[in-house]
N, C-alpha and C. Protein backbone atom coordinates (compact mmCIF):
# COMPACT_ATOMS: atom_id res chain seq x y z
N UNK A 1 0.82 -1.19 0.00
CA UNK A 1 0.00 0.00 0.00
C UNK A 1 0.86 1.25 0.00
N UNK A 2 1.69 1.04 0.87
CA UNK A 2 2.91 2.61 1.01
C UNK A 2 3.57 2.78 -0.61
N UNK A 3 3.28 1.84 -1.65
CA UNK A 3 4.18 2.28 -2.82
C UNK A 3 2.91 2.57 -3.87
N UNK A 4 2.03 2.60 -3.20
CA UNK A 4 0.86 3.01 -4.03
C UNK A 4 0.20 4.39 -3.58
N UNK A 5 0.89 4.82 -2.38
CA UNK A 5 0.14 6.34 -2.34
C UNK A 5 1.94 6.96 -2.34
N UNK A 6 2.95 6.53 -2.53
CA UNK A 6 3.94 7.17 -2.69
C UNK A 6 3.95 7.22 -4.04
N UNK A 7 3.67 6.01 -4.85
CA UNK A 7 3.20 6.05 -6.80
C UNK A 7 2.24 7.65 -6.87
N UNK A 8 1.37 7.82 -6.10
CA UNK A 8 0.41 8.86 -6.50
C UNK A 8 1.08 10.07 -6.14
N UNK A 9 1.72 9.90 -5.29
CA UNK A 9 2.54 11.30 -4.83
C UNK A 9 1.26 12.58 -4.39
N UNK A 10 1.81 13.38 -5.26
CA UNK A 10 0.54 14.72 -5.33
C UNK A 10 -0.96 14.16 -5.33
N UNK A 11 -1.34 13.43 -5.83
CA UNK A 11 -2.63 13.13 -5.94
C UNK A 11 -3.03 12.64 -4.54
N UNK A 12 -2.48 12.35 -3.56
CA UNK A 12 -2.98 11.98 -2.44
C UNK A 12 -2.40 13.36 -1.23
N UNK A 13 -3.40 13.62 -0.27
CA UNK A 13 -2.65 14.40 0.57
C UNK A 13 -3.46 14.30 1.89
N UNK A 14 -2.97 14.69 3.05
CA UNK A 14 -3.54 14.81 4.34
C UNK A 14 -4.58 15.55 4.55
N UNK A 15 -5.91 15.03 4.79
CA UNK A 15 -6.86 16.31 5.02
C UNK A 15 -6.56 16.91 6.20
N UNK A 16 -7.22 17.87 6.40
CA UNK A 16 -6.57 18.53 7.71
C UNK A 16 -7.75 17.87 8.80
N UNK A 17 -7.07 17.40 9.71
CA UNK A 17 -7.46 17.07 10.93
C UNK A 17 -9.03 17.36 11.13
N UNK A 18 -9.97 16.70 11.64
CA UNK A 18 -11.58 17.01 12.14
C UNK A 18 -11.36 18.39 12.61
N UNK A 19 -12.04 19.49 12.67
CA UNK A 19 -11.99 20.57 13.57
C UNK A 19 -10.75 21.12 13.99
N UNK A 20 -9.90 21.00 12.44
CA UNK A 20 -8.28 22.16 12.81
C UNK A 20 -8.92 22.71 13.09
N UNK A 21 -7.82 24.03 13.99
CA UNK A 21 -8.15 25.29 14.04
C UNK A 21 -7.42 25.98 13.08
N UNK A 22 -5.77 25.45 12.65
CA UNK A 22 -4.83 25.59 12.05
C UNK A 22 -4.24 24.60 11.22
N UNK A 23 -3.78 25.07 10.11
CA UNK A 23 -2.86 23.50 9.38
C UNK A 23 -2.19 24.58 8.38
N UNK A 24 -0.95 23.75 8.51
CA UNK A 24 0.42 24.05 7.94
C UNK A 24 0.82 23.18 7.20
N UNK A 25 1.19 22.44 5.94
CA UNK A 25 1.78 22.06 5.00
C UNK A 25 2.99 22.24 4.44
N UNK A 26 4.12 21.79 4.44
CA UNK A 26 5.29 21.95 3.31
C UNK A 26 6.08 21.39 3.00
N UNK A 27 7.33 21.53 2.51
CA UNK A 27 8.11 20.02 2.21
C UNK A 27 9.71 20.67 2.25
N UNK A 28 10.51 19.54 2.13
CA UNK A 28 11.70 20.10 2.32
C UNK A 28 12.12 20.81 0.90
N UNK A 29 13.43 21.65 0.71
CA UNK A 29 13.46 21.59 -0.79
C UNK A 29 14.26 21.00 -1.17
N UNK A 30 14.43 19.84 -1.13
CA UNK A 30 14.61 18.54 -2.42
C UNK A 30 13.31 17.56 -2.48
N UNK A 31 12.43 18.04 -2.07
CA UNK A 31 10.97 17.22 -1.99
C UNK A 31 10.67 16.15 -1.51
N UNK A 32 12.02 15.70 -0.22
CA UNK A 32 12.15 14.30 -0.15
C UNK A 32 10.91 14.41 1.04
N UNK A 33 10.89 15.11 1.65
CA UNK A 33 10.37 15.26 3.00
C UNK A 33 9.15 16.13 3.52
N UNK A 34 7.80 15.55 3.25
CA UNK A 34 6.80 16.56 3.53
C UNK A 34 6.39 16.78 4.93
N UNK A 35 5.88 17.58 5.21
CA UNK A 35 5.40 18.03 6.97
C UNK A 35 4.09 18.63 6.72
N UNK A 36 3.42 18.24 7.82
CA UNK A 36 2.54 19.11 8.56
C UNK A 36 2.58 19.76 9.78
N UNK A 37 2.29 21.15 10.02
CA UNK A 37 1.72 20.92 11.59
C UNK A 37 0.30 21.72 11.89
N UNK A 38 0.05 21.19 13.04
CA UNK A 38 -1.81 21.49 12.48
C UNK A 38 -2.41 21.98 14.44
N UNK A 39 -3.18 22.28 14.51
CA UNK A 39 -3.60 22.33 15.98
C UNK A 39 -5.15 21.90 16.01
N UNK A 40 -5.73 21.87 17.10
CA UNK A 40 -7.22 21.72 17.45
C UNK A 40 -7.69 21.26 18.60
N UNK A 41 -8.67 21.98 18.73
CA UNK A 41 -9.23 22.30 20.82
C UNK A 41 -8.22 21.79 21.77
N UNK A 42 -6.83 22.95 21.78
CA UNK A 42 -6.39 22.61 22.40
C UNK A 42 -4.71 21.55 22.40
N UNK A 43 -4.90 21.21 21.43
CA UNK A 43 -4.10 20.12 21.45
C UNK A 43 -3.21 20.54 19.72
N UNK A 44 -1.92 19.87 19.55
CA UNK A 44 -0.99 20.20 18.35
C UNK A 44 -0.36 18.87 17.75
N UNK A 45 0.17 19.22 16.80
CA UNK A 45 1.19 17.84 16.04
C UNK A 45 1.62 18.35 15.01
N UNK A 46 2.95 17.53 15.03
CA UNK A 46 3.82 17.88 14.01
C UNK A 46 3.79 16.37 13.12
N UNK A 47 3.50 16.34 11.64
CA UNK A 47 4.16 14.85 11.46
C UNK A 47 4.86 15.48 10.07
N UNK A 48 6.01 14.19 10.07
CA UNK A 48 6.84 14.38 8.65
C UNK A 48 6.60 13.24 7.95
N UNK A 49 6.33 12.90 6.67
CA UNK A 49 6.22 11.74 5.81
C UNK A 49 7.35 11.66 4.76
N UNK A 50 8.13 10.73 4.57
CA UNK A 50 9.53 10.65 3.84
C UNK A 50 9.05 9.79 2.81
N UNK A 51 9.56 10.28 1.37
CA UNK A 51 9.51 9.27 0.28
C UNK A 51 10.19 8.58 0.07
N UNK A 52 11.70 8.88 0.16
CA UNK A 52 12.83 8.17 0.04
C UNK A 52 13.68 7.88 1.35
N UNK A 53 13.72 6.82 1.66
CA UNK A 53 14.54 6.67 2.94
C UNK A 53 15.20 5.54 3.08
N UNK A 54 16.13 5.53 3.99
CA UNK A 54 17.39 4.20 4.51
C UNK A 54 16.22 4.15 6.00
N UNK A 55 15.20 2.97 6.08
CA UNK A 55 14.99 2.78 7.58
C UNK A 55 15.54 2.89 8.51
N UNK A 56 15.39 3.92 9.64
CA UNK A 56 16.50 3.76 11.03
C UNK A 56 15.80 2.61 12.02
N UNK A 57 13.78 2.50 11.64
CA UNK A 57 13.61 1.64 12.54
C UNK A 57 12.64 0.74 11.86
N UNK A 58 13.02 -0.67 12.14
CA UNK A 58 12.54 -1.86 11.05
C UNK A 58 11.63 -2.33 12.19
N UNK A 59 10.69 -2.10 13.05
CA UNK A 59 9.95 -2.55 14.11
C UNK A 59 8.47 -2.26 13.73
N UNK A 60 7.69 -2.68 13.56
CA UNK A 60 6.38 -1.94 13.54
C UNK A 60 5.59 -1.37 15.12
N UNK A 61 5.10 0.07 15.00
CA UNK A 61 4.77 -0.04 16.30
C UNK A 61 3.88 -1.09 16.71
N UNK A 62 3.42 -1.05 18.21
CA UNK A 62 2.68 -2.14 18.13
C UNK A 62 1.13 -1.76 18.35
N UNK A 63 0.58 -3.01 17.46
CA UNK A 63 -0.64 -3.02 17.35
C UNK A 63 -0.80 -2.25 15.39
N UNK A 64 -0.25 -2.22 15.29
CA UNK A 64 -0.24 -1.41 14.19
C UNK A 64 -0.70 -1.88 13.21
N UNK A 65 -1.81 -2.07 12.27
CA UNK A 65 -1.91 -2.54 11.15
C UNK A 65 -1.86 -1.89 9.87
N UNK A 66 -1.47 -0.50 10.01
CA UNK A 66 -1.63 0.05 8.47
C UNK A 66 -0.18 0.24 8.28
N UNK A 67 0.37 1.17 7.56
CA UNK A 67 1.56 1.34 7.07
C UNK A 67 2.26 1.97 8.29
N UNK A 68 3.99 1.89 7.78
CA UNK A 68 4.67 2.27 9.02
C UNK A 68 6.14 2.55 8.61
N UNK A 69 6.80 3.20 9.36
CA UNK A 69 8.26 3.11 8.96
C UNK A 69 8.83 4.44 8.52
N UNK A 70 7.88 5.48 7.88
CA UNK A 70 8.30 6.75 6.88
C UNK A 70 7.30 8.07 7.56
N UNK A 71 6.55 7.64 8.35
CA UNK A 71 5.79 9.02 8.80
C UNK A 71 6.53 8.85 10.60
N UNK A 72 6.88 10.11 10.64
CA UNK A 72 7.08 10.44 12.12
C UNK A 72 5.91 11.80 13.04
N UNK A 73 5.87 11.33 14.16
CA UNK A 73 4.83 12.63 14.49
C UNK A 73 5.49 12.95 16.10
N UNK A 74 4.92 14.57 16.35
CA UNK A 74 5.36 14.49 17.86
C UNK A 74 4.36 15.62 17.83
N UNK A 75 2.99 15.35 19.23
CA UNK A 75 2.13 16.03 19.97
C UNK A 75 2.83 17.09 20.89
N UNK A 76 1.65 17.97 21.20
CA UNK A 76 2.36 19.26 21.84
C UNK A 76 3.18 18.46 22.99
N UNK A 77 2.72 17.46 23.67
CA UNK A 77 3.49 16.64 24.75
C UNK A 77 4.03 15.69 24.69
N UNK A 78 4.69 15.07 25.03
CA UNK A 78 5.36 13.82 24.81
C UNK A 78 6.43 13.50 24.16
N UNK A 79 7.33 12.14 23.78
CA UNK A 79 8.26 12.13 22.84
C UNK A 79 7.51 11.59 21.34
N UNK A 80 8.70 11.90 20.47
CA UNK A 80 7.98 11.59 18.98
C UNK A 80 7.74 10.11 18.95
N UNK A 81 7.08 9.97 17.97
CA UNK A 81 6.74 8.80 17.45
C UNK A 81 6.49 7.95 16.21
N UNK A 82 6.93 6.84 15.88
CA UNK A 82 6.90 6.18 14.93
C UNK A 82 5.42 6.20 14.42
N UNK A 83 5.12 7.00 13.19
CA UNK A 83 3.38 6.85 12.99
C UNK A 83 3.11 5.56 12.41
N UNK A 84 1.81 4.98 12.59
CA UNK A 84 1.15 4.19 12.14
C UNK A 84 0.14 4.76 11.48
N UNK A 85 0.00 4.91 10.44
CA UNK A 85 -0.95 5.63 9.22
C UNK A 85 -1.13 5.05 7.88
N UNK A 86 -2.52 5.63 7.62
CA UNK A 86 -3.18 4.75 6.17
C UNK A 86 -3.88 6.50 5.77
N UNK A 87 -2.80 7.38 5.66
CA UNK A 87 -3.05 8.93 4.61
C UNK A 87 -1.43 8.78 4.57
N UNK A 88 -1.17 10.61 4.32
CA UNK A 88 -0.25 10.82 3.77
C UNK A 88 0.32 12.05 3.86
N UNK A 89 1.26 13.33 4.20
CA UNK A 89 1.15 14.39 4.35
C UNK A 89 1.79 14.67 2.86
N UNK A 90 2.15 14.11 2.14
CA UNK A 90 2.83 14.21 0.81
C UNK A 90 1.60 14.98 -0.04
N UNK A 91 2.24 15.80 -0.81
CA UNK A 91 1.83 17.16 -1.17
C UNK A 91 2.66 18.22 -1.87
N UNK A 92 2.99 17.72 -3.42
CA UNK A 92 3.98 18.37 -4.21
C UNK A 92 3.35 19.75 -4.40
N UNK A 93 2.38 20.33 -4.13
CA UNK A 93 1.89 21.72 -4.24
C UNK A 93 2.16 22.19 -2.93
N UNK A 94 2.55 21.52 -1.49
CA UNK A 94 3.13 22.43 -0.58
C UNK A 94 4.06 23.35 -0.84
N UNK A 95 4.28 24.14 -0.17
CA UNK A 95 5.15 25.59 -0.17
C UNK A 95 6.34 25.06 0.40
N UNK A 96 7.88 25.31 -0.48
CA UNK A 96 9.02 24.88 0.32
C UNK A 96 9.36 25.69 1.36
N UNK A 97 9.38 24.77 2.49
CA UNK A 97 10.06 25.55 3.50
C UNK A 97 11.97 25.37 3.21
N UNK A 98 12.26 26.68 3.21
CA UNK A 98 13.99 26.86 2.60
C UNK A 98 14.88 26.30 3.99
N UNK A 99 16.26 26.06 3.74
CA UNK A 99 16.71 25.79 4.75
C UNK A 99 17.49 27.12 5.65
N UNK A 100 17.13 26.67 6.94
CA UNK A 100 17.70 27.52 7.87
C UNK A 100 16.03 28.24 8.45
N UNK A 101 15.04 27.91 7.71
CA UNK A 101 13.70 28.34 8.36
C UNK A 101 12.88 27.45 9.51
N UNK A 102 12.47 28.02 9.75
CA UNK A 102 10.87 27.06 10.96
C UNK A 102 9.80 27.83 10.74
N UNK A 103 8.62 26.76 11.15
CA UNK A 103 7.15 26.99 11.40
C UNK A 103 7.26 26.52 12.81
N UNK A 104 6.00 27.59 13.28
CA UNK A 104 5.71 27.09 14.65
C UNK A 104 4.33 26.99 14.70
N UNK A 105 4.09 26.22 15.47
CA UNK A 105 2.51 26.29 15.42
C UNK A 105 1.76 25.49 16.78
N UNK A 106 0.97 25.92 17.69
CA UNK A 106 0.70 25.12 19.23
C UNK A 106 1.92 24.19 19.93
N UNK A 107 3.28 25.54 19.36
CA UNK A 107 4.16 25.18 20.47
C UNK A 107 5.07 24.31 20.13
N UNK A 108 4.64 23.55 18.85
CA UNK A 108 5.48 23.00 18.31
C UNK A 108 6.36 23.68 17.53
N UNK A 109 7.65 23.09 16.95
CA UNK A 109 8.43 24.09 16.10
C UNK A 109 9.23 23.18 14.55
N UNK A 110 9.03 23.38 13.74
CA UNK A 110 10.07 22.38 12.95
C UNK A 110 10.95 23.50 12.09
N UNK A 111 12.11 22.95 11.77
CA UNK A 111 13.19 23.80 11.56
C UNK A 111 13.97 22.74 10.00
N UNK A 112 13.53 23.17 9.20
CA UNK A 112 14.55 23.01 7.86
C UNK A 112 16.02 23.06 7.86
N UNK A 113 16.95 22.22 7.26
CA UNK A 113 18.15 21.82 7.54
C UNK A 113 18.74 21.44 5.98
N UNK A 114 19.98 22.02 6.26
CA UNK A 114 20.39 20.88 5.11
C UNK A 114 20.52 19.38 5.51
N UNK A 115 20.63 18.99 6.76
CA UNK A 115 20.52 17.59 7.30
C UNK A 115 19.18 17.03 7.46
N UNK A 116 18.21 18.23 6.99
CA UNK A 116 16.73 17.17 7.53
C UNK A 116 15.95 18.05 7.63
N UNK A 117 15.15 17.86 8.70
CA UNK A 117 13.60 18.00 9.32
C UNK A 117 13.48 17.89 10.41
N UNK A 118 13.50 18.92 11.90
CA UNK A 118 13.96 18.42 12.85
C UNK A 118 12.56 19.33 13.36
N UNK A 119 11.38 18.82 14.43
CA UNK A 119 10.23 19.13 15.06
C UNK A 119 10.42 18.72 16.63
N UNK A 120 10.06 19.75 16.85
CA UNK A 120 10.70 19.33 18.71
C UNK A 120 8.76 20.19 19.29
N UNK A 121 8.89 19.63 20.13
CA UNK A 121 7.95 20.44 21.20
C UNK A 121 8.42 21.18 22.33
N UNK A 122 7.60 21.97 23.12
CA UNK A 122 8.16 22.73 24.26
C UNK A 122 8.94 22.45 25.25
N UNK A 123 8.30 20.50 24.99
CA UNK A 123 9.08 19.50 26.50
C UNK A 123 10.75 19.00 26.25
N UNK A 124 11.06 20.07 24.43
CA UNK A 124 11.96 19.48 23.74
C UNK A 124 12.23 17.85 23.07
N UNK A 125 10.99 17.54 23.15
CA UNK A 125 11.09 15.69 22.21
C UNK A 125 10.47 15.93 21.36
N UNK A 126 10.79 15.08 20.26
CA UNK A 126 10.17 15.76 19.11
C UNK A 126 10.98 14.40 18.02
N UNK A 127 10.89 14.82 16.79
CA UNK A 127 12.21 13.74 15.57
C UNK A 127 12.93 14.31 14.82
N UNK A 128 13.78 14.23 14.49
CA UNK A 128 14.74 14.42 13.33
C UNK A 128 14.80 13.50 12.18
N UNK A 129 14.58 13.86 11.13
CA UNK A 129 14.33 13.25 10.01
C UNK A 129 15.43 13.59 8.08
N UNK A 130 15.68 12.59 7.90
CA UNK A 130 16.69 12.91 6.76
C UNK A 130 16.54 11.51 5.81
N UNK A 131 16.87 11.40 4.64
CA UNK A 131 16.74 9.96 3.88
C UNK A 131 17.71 9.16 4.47
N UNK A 132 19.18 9.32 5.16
CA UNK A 132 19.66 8.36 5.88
C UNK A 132 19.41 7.89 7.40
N UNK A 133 18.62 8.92 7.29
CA UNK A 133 18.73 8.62 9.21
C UNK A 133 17.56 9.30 10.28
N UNK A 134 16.60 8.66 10.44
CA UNK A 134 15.84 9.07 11.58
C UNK A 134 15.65 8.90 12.81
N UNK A 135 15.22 10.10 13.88
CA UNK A 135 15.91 9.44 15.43
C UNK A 135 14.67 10.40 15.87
N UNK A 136 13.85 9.50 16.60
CA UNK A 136 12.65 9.83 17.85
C UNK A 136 13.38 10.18 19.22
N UNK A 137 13.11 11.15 19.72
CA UNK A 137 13.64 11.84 20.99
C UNK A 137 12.19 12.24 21.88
């Protein structure tokens, strides 16, 4: 299934959350790496979805039955996490975020890199994300 909405690329994208209040969209600029971050009553998330990647973690979370391995997310609280998801934040009409920039949005923050995609929260946990190498904090 993951090579069939990565086949569609643009044609598939994340709706925004039941009752955003906010949603943010963009991608890295080499397009490897799309993001969202979005808020609602209260509550935030950051997730990144990778097209091209070297797995850092070959585990499925558990319980997990849909796809896994290439979306990372981290809530206004907590540490990041390996997503388990059946959408997509991939979205070749997002706006590049350039490197050396961030979005912030309910506290969350993600910051463009030439090394990646790095989204932290206030509690500072968050992921770092790149085609060789991803690390949940």
């Amino acid at each position: 299934m993951r090579s069939a909405i990565l086949a569609l690329g643009g044609m598939l994208a994340l709706t925004q959350p039941a009752l955003a209040e906010d949603y943010y969209g963009f991608q890295s600029p080499t397009g490897n790496i799309h993001c969202a971050v979005y808020t609602w009553a209260g509550g935030a998330e950051a997730r990144c979805d990778l097209i091209d990647l070297t797995p850092s973690y070959t585990r499925a979370p558990a319980g997990c039955d849909l796809d896994w391995g290439f979306a990372f997310i981290v809530g206004k609280t907590g540490k990041g996490v390996l997503g388990c998801v059946g959408d997509t934040t991939i979205d070749r009409g997002n706006p590049v975020l350039p490197y050396g920039e961030a979005v912030s949005m309910g506290g969350i923050s993600c910051v463009s890199a030439k090394t990646g995609v790095t989204c932290t929260n206030a509690e500072g946990h968050g992921f770092s994300v790149r085609k060789a190498q991803q690390k949940l904090y």
